[in-house]
C-alpha atoms as a PDB file:
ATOM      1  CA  UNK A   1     194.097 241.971  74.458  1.00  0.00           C
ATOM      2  CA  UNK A   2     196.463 239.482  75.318  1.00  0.00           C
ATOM      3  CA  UNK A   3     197.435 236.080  73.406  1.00  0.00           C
ATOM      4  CA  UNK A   4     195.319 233.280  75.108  1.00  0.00           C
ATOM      5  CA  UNK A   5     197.193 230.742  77.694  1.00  0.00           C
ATOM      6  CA  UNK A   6     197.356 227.144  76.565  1.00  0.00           C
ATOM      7  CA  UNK A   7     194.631 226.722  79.657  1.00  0.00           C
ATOM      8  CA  UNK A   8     192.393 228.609  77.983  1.00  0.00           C
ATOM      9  CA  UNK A   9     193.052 226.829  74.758  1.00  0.00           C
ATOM     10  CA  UNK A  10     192.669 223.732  77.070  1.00  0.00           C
ATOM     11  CA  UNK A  11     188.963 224.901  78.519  1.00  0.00           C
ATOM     12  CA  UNK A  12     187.993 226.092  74.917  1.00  0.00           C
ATOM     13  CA  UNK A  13     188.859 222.147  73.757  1.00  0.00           C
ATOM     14  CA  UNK A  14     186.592 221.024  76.818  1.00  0.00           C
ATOM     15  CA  UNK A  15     184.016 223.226  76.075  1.00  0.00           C
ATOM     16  CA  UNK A  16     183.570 222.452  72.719  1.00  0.00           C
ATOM     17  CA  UNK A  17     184.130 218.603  73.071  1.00  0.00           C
ATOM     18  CA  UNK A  18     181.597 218.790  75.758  1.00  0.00           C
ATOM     19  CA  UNK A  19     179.047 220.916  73.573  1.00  0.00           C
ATOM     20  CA  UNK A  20     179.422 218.476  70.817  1.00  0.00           C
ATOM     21  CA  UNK A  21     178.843 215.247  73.187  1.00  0.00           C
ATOM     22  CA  UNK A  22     175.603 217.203  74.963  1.00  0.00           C
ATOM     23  CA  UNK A  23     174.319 217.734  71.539  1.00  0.00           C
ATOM     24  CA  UNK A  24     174.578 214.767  69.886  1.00  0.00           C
ATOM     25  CA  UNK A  25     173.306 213.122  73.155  1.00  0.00           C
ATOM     26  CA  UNK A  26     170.312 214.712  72.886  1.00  0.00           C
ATOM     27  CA  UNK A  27     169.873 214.231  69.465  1.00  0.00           C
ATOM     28  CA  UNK A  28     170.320 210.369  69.816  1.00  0.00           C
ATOM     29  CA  UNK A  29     167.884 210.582  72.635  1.00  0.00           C
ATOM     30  CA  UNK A  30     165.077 212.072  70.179  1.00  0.00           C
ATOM     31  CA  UNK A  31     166.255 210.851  66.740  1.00  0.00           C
ATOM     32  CA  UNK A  32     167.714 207.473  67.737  1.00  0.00           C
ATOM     33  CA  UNK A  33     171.668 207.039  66.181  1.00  0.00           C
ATOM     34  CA  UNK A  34     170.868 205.877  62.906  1.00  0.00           C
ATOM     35  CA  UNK A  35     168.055 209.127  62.386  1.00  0.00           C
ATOM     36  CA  UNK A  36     170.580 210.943  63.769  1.00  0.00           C
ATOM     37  CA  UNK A  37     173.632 212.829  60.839  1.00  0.00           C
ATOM     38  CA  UNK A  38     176.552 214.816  61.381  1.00  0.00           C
ATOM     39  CA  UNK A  39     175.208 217.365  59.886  1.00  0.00           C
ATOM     40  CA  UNK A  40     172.235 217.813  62.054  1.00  0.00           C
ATOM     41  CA  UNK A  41     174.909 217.666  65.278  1.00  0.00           C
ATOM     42  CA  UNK A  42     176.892 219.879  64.180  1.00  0.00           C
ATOM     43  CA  UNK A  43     173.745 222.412  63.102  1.00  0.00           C
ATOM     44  CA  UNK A  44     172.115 222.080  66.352  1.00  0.00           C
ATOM     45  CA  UNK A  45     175.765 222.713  68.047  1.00  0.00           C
ATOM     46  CA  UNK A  46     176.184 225.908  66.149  1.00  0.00           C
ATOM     47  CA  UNK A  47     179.959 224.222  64.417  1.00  0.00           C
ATOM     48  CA  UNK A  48     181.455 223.420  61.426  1.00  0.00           C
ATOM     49  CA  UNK A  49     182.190 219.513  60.655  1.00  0.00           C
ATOM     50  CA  UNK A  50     185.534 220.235  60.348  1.00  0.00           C
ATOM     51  CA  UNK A  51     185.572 221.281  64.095  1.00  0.00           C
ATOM     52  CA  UNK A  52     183.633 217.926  64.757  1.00  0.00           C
ATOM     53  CA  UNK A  53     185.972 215.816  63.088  1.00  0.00           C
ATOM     54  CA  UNK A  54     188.509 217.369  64.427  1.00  0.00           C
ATOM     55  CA  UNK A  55     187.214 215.731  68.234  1.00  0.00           C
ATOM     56  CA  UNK A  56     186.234 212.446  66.373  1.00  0.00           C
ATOM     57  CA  UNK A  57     187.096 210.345  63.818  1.00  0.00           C
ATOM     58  CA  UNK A  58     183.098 209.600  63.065  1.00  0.00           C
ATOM     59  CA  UNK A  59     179.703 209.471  64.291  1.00  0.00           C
ATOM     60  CA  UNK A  60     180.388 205.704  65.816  1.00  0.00           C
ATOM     61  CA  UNK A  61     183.994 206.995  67.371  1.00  0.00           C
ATOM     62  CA  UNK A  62     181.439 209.861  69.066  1.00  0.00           C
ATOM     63  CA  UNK A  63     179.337 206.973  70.401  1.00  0.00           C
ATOM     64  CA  UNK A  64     182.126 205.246  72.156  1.00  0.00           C
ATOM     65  CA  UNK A  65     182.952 208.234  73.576  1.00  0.00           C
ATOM     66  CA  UNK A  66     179.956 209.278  75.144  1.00  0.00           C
ATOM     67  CA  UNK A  67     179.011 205.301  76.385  1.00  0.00           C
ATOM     68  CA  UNK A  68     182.558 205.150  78.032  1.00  0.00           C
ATOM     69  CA  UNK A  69     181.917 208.717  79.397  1.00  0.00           C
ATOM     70  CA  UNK A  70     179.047 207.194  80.678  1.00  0.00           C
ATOM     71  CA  UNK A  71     180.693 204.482  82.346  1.00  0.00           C
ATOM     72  CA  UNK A  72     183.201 205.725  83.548  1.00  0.00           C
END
Protein backbone atom coordinates (compact mmCIF):
# COMPACT_ATOMS: atom_id res chain seq x y z
CA UNK A 1 0.00 0.00 0.00
CA UNK A 2 1.16 3.25 -0.77
CA UNK A 3 1.85 6.39 1.65
CA UNK A 4 -1.39 8.56 1.50
CA UNK A 5 -1.31 12.00 -0.70
CA UNK A 6 -1.68 15.18 1.30
CA UNK A 7 -5.36 15.19 -0.61
CA UNK A 8 -6.26 12.39 1.04
CA UNK A 9 -4.95 13.69 4.30
CA UNK A 10 -6.94 16.83 3.17
CA UNK A 11 -10.48 14.75 2.60
CA UNK A 12 -9.73 12.69 5.84
CA UNK A 13 -9.54 16.42 7.76
CA UNK A 14 -12.98 17.23 5.94
CA UNK A 15 -14.45 14.19 6.75
CA UNK A 16 -13.82 14.16 10.16
CA UNK A 17 -14.44 17.97 10.76
CA UNK A 18 -17.64 17.42 8.99
CA UNK A 19 -18.57 14.20 11.13
CA UNK A 20 -17.86 16.10 14.23
CA UNK A 21 -20.08 19.30 13.14
CA UNK A 22 -23.12 16.71 11.92
CA UNK A 23 -22.88 15.18 15.27
CA UNK A 24 -22.81 17.72 17.54
CA UNK A 25 -25.57 19.38 15.39
CA UNK A 26 -27.74 16.85 16.06
CA UNK A 27 -27.00 16.54 19.45
CA UNK A 28 -27.73 20.33 20.09
CA UNK A 29 -30.88 19.80 18.16
CA UNK A 30 -32.11 17.04 20.81
CA UNK A 31 -30.12 17.96 23.95
CA UNK A 32 -30.05 21.75 23.56
CA UNK A 33 -26.06 23.22 23.96
CA UNK A 34 -25.88 23.44 27.51
CA UNK A 35 -27.36 19.39 27.89
CA UNK A 36 -25.14 18.81 25.38
CA UNK A 37 -20.86 17.59 26.63
CA UNK A 38 -17.93 16.84 24.73
CA UNK A 39 -17.93 13.76 25.77
CA UNK A 40 -21.26 12.72 24.52
CA UNK A 41 -20.09 14.33 20.84
CA UNK A 42 -17.34 12.77 20.64
CA UNK A 43 -19.11 9.17 21.83
CA UNK A 44 -21.84 9.50 19.43
CA UNK A 45 -19.03 10.45 16.64
CA UNK A 46 -17.14 7.30 17.35
CA UNK A 47 -13.56 9.83 18.30
CA UNK A 48 -11.34 10.55 20.83
CA UNK A 49 -11.41 14.28 22.42
CA UNK A 50 -8.12 14.69 21.52
CA UNK A 51 -9.18 14.40 17.79
CA UNK A 52 -12.02 16.96 18.70
CA UNK A 53 -9.87 19.40 20.14
CA UNK A 54 -7.69 19.07 17.73
CA UNK A 55 -10.66 20.81 15.09
CA UNK A 56 -11.70 23.19 18.01
CA UNK A 57 -10.54 24.97 20.68
CA UNK A 58 -14.03 24.17 22.75
CA UNK A 59 -17.55 23.36 22.65
CA UNK A 60 -18.47 27.34 22.12
CA UNK A 61 -15.48 27.64 19.29
CA UNK A 62 -17.64 24.43 17.67
CA UNK A 63 -20.75 26.62 17.88
CA UNK A 64 -19.34 29.47 15.95
CA UNK A 65 -18.35 27.24 13.57
CA UNK A 66 -21.34 25.54 12.72
CA UNK A 67 -23.66 29.12 12.98
CA UNK A 68 -21.13 30.75 10.48
CA UNK A 69 -21.28 27.48 8.41
CA UNK A 70 -24.71 28.14 8.51
CA UNK A 71 -24.54 31.50 7.27
CA UNK A 72 -22.42 31.41 5.09
Amino acid sequence: MSPRTEKQFEEIRENKRALIIETALTLFAEKGYYATSIQAITKSAGISKGLLYNYFESKEALLKDIVLDGFN
